[in-house]
N, C-alpha and C. Protein backbone atom coordinates (compact mmCIF):
# COMPACT_ATOMS: atom_id res chain seq x y z
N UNK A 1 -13.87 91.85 -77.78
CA UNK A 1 -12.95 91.46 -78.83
C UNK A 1 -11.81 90.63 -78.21
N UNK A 2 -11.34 89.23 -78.57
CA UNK A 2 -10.31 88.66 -78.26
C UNK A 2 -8.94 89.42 -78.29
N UNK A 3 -8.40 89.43 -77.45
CA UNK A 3 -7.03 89.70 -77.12
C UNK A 3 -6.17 88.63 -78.40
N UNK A 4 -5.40 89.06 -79.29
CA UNK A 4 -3.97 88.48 -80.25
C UNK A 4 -2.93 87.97 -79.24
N UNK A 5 -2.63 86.57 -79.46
CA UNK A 5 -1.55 86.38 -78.35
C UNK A 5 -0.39 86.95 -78.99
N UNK A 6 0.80 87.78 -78.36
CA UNK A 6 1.97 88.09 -78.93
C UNK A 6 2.71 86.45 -78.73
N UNK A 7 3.59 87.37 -79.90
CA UNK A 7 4.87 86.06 -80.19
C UNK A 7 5.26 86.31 -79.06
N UNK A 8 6.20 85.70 -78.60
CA UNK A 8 7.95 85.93 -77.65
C UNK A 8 8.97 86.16 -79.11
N UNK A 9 9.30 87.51 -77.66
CA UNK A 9 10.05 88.35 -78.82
C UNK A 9 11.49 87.54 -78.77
N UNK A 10 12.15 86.38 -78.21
CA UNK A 10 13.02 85.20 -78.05
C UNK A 10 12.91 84.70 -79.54
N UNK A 11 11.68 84.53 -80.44
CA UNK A 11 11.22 83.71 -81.63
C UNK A 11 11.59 84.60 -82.70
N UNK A 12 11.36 86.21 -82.98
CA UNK A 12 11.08 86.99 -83.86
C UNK A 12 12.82 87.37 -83.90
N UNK A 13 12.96 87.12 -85.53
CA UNK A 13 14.29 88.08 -85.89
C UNK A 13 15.68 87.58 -85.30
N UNK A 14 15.45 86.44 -85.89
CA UNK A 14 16.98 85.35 -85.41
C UNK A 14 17.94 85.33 -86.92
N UNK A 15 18.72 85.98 -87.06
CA UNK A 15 19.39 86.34 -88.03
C UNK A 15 20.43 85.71 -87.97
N UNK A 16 20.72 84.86 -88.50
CA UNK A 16 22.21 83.93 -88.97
C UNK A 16 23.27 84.76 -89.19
N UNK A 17 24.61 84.67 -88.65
CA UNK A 17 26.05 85.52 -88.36
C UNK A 17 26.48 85.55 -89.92
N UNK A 18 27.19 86.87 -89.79
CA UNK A 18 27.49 87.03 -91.40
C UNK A 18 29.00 86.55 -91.75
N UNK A 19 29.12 86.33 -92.80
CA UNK A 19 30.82 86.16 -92.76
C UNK A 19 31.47 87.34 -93.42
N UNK A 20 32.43 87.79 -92.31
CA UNK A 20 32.78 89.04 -92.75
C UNK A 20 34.40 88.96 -92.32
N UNK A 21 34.49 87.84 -91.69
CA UNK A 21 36.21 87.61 -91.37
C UNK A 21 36.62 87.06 -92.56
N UNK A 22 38.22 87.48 -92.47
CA UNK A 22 39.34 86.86 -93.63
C UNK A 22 40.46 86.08 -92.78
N UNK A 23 41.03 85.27 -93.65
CA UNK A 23 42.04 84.44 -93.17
C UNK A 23 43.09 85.20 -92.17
N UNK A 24 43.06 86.30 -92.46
CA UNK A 24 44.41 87.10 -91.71
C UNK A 24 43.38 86.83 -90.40
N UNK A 25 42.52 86.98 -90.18
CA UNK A 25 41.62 86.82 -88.99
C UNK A 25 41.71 85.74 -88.40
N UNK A 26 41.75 84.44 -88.95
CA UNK A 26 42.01 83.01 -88.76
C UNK A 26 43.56 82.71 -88.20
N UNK A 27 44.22 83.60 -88.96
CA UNK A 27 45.52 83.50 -88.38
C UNK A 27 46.14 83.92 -87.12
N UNK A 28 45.52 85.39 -86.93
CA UNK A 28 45.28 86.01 -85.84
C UNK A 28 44.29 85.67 -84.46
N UNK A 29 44.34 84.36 -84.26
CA UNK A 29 43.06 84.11 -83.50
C UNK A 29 42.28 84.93 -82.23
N UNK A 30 43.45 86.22 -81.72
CA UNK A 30 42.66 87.21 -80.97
C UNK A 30 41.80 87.94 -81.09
N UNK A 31 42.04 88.00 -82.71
CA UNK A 31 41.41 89.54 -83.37
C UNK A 31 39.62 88.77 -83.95
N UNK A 32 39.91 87.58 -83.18
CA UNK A 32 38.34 87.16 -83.83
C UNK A 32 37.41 87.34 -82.56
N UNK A 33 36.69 88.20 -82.63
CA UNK A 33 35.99 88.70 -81.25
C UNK A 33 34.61 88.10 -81.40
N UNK A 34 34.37 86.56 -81.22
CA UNK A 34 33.11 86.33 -81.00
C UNK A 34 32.59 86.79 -79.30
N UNK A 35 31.46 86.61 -79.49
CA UNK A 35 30.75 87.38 -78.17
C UNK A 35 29.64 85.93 -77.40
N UNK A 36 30.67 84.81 -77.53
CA UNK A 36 29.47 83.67 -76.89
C UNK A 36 28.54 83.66 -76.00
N UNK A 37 29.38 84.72 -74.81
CA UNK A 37 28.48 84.23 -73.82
C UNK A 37 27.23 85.64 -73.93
N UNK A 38 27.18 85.88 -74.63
CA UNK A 38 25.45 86.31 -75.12
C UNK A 38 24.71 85.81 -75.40
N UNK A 39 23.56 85.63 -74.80
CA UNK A 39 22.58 84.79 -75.61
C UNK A 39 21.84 85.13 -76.80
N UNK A 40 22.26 86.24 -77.20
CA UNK A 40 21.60 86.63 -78.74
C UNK A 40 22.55 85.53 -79.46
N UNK A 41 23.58 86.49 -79.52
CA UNK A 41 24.61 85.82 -80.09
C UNK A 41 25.17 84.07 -80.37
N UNK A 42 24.40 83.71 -79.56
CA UNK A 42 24.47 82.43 -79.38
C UNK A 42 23.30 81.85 -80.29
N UNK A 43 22.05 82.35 -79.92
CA UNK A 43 21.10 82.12 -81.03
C UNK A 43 21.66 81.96 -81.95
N UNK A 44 21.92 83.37 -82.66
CA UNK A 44 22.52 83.59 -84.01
C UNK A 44 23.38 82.66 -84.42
N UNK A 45 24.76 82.17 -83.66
CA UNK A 45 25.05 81.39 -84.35
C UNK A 45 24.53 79.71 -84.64
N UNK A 46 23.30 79.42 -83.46
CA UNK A 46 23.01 78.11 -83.35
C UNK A 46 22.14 78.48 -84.87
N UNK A 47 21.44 79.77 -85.74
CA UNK A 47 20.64 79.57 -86.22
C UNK A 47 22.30 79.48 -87.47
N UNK A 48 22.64 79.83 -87.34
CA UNK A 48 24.09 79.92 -88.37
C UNK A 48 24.02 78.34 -88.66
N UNK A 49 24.72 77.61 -88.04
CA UNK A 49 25.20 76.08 -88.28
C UNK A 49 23.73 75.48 -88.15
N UNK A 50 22.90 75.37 -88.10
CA UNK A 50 21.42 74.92 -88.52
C UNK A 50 20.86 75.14 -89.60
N UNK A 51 20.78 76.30 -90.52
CA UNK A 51 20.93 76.51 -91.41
C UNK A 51 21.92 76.09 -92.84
N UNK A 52 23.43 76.06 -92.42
CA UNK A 52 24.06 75.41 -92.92
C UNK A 52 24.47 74.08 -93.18
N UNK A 53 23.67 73.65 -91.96
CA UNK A 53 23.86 71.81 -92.17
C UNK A 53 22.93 71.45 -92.43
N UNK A 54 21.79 72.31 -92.99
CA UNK A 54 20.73 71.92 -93.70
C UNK A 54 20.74 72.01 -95.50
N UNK A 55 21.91 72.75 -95.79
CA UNK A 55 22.11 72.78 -97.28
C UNK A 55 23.05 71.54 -97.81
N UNK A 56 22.48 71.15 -98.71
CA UNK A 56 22.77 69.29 -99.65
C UNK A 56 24.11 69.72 -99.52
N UNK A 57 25.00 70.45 -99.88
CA UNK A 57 26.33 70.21 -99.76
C UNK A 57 27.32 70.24 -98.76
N UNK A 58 26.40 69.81 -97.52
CA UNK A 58 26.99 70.47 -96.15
C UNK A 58 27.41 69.01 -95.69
N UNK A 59 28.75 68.43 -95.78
CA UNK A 59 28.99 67.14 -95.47
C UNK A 59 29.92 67.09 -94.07
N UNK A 60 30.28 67.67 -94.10
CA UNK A 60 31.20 67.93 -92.86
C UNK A 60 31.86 68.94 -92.12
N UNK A 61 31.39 68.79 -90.63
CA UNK A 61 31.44 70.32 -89.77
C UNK A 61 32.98 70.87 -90.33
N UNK A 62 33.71 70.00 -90.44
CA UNK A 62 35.17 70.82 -91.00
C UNK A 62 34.75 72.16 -92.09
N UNK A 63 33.76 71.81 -92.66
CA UNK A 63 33.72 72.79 -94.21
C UNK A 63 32.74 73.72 -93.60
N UNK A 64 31.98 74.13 -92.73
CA UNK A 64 31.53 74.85 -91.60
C UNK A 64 32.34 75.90 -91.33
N UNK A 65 33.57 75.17 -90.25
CA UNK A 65 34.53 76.17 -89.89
C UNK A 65 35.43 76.82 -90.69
N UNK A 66 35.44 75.82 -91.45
CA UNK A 66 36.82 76.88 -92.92
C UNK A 66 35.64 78.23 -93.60
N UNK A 67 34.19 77.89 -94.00
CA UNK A 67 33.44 78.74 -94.08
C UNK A 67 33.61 79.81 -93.51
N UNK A 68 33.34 79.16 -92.40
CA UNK A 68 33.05 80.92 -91.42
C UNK A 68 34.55 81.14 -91.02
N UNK A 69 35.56 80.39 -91.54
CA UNK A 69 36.81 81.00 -91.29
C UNK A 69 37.33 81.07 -90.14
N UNK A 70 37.16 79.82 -89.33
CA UNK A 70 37.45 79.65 -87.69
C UNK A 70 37.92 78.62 -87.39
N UNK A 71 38.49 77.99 -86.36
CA UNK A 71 38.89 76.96 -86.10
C UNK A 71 37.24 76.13 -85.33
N UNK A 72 37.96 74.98 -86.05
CA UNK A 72 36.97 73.76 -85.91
C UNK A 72 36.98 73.73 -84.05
N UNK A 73 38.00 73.71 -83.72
CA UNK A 73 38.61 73.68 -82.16
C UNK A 73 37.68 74.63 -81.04
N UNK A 74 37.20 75.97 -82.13
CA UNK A 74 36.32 77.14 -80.80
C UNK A 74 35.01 76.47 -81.39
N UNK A 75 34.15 75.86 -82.49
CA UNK A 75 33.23 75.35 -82.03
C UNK A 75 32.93 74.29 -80.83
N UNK A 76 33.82 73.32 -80.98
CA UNK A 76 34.15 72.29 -79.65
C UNK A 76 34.25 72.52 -78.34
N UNK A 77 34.89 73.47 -78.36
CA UNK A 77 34.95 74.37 -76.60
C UNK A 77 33.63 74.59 -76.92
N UNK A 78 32.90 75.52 -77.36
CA UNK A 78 31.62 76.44 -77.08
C UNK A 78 30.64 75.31 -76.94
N UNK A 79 31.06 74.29 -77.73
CA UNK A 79 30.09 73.29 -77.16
C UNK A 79 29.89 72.32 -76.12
N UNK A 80 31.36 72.72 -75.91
CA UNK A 80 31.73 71.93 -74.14
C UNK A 80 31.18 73.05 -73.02
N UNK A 81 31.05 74.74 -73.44
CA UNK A 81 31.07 75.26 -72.36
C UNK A 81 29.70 75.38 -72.86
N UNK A 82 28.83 75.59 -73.72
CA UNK A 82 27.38 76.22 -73.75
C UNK A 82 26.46 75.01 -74.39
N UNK A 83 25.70 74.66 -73.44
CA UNK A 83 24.67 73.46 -74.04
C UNK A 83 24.21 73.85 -74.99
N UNK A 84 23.15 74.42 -75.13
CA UNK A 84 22.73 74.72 -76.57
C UNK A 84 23.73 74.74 -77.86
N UNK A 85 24.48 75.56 -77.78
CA UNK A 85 25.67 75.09 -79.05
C UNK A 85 25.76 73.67 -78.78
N UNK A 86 26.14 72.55 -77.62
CA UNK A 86 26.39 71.53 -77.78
C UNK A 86 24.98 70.55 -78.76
N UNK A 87 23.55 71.18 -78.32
CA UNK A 87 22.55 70.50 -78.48
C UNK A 87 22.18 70.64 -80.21
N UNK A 88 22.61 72.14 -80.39
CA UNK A 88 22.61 72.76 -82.04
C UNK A 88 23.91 71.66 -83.43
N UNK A 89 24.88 71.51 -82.63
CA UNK A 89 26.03 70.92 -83.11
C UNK A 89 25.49 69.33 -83.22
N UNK A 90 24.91 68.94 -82.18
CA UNK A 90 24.62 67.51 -82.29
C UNK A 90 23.71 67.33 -83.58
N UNK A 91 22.59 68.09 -83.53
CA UNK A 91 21.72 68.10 -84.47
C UNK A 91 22.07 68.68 -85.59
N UNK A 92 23.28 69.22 -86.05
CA UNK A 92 23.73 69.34 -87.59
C UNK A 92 24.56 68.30 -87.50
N UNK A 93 24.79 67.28 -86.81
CA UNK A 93 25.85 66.65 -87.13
C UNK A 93 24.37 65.65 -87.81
N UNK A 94 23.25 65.33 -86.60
CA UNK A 94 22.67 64.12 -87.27
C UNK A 94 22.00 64.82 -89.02
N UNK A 95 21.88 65.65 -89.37
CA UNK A 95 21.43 66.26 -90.59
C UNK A 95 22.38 65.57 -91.22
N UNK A 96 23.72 65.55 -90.77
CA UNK A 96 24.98 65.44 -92.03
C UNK A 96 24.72 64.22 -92.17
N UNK A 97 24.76 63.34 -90.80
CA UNK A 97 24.51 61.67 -90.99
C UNK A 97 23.37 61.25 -92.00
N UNK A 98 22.34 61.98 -91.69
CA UNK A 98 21.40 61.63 -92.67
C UNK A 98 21.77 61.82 -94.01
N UNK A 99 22.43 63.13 -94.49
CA UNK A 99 22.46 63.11 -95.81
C UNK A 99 23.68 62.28 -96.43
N UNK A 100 24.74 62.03 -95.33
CA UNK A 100 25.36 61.09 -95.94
C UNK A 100 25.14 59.71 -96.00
N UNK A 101 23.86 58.45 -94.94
CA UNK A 101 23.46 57.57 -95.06
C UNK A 101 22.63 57.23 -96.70
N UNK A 102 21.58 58.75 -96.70
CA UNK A 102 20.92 58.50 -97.68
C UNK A 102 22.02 58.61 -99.22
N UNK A 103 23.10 59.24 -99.28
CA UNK A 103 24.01 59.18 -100.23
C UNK A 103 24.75 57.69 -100.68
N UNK A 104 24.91 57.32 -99.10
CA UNK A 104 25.41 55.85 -99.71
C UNK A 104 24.57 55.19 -100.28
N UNK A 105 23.21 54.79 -99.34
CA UNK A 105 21.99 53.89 -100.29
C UNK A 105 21.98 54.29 -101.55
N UNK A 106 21.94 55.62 -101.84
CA UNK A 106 21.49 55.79 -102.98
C UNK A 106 22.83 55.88 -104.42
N UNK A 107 23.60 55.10 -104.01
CA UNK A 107 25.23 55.12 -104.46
C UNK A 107 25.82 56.74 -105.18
N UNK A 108 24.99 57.72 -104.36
CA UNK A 108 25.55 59.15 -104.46
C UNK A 108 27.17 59.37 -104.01
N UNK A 109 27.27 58.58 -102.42
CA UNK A 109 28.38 58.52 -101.93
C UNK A 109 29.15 57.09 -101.98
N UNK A 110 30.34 56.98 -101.65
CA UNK A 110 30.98 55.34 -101.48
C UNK A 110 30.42 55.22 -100.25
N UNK A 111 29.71 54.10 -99.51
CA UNK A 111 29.22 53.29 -98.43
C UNK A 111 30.33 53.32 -97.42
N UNK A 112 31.23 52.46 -97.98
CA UNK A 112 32.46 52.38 -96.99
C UNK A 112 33.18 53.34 -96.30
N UNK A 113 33.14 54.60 -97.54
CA UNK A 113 33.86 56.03 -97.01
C UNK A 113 33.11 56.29 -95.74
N UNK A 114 31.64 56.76 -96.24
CA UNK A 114 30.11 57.07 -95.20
C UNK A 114 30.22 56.69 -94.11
N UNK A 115 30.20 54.88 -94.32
CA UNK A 115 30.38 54.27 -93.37
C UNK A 115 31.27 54.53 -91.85
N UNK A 116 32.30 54.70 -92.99
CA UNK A 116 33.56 54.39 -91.93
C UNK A 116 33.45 55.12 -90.40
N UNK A 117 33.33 56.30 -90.54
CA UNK A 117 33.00 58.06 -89.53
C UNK A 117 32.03 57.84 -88.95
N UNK A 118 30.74 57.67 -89.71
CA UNK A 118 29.59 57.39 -89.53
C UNK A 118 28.92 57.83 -87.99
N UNK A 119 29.87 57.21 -87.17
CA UNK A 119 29.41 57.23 -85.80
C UNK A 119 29.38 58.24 -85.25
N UNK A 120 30.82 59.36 -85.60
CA UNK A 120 30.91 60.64 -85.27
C UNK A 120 29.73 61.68 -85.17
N UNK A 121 29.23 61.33 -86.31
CA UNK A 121 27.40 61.67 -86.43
C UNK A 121 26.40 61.52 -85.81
N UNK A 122 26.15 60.49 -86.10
CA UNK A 122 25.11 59.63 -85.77
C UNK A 122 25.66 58.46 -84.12
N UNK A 123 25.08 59.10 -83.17
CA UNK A 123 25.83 57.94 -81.87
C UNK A 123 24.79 56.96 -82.05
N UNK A 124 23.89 56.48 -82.57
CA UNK A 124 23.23 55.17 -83.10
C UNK A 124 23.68 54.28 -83.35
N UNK A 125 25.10 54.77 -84.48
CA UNK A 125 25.09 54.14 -85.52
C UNK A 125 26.41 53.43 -84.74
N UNK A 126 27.33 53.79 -83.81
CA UNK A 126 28.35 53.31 -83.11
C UNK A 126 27.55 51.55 -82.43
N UNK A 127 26.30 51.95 -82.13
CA UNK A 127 25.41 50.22 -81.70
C UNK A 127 25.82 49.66 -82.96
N UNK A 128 25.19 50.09 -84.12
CA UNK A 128 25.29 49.16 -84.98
C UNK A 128 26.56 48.77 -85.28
N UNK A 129 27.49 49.33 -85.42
CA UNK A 129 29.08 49.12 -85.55
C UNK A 129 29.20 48.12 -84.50
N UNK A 130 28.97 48.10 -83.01
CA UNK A 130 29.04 46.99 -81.99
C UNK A 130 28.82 45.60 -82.98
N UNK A 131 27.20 45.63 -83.02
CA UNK A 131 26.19 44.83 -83.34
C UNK A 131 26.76 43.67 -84.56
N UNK A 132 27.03 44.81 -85.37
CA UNK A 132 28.40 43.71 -87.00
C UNK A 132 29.43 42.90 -86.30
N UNK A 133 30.06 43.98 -85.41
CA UNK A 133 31.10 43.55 -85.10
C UNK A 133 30.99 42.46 -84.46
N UNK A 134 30.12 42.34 -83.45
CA UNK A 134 29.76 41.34 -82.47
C UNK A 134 29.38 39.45 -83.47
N UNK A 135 28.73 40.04 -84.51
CA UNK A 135 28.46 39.13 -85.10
C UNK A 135 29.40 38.37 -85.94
N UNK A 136 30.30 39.32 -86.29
CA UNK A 136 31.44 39.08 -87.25
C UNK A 136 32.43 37.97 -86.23
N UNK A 137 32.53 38.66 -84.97
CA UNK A 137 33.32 37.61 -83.86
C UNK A 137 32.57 36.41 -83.60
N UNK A 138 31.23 35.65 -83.45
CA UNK A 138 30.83 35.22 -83.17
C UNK A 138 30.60 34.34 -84.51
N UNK A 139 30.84 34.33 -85.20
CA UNK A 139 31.14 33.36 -86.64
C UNK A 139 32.46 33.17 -86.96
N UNK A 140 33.30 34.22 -86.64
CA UNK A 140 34.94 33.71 -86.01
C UNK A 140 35.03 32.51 -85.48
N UNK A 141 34.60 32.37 -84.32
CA UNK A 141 34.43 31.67 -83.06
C UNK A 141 34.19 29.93 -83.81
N UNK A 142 33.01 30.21 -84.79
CA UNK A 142 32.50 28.78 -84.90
C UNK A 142 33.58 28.07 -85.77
N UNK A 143 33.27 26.73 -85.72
CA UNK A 143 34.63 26.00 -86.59
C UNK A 143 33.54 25.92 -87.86
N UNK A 144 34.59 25.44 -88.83
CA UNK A 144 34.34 25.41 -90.19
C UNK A 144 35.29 24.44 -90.36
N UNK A 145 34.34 23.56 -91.47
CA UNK A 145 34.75 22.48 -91.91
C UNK A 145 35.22 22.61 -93.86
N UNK A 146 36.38 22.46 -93.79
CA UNK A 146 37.27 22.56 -95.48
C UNK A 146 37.42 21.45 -96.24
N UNK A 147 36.75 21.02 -97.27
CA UNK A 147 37.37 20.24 -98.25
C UNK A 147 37.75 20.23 -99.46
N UNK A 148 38.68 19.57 -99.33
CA UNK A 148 39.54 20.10 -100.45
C UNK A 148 39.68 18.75 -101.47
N UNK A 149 39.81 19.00 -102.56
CA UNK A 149 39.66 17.82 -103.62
C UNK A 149 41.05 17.70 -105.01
N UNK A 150 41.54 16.69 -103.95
CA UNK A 150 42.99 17.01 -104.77
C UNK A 150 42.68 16.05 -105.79
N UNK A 151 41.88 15.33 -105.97
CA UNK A 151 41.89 14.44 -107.27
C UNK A 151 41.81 15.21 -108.66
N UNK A 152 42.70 14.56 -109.56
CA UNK A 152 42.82 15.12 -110.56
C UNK A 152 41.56 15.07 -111.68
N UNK A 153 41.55 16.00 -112.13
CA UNK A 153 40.03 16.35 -113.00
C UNK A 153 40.48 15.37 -114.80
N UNK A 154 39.73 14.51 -114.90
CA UNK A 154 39.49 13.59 -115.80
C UNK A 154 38.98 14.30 -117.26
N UNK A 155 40.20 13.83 -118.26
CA UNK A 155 39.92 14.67 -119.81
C UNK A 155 38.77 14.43 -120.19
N UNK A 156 37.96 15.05 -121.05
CA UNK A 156 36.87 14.11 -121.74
C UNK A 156 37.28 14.98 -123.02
N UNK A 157 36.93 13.33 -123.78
CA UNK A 157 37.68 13.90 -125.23
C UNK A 157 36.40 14.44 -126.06
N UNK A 158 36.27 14.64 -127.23
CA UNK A 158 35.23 15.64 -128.19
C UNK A 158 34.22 14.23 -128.38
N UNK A 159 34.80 13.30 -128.52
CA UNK A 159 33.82 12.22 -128.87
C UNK A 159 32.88 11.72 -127.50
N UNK A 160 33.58 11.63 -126.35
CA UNK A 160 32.31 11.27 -125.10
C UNK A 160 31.79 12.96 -125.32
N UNK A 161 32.11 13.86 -125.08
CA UNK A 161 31.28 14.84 -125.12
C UNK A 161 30.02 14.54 -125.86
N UNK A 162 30.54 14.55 -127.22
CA UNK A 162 28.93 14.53 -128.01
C UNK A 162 28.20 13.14 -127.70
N UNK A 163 28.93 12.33 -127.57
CA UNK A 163 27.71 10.96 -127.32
C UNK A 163 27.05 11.15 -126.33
N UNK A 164 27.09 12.33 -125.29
CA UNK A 164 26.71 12.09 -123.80
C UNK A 164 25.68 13.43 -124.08
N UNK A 165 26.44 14.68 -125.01
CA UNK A 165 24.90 15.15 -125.65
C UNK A 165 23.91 14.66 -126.04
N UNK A 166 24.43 13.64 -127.17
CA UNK A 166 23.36 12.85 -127.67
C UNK A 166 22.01 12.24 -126.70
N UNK A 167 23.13 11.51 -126.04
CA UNK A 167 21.92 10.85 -124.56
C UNK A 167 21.16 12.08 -124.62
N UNK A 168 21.46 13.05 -123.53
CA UNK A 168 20.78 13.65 -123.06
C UNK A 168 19.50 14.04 -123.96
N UNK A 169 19.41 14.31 -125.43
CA UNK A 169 18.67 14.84 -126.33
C UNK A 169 17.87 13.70 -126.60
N UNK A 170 18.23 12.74 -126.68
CA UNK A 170 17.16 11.47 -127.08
C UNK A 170 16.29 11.23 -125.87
N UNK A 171 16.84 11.16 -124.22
CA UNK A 171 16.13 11.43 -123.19
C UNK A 171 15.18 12.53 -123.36
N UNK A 172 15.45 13.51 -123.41
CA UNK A 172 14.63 14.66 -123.59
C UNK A 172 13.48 14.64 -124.46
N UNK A 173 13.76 13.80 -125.80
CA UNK A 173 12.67 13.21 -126.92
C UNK A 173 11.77 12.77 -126.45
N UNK A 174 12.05 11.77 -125.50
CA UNK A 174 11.20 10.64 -124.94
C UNK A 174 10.15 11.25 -124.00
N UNK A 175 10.81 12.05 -123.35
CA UNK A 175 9.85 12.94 -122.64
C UNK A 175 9.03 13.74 -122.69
């Protein structure tokens, strides 16, 4: 009889962090006892913000941290000190980029707003920001030629009007 390969028990039973802090907690920033350098714990929360930047209304890591009631500031460290949070964070950020690219196309969001940040998200999209830009200078650069037409614009009274309809309609006959 074949041997069942087991899972890795690493895969089974990754449970997303609950929110159970209040603002007095936020205020108090000692009394917030995360436990990072665990690697459960760390799971948990990479499955936390993966989860959450996967729901349509998840536009920006700011609304993340007011969620879970923390400063935006201890995700940033944890992701300066623990790769994985850094690698988890990158990848809800590109989720957000996506759902806010596809918002502008689809005039869900303003373009320009989207736009503007954009890069914070998405480090792609900072080339393309180069790329405009580059082009935008480089048509700067070229000269352009202006003319301008100060001659004064000639009345036409009701009577050439219609005789010059006329033409045109008797031409048109003929044809």
């Amino acid at each position: 009889m074949a041997k069942e390969k087991e899972m890795p028990k690493d895969n089974i039973d990754i449970q997303p962090l609950t929110n159970t802090r209040t603002w007095r907690d936020f205020i108090n920033n000692d009394s917030f006892m995360f436990f990072p350098e665990k690697q459960d714990w760390r799971k948990r929360f990479i499955c936390t913000i993966l989860e959450w930047a996967s729901k349509e209304d998840s536009l920006e890591i700011t609304d993340f941290a007011i969620e879970m009631k923390m400063r935006r500031s201890t995700i940033y460290d944890w992701a300066n000190k623990y790769p994985e949070i850094k690698e988890a964070l990158d990848q809800a950020r590109l989720m957000i980029a996506s759902r806010r690219k596809k918002g502008a196309l689809v005039r869900k969001f303003d373009k320009d707003v989207v736009f503007k940040d954009l890069h914070k998200y998405d480090p792609e999209w900072l080339e393309i920001n180069k790329y405009h830009s580059d082009m935008k200078t480089e048509e700067a650069k070229q000269s352009h030629t202006f003319i301008i037409n100060d001659a004064k614009p000639r009345i036409v009274s009701r009577e050439e009007m219609s005789g010059a309809i006329d033409k045109l309609l008797t031409v048109e006959e003929k044809e």
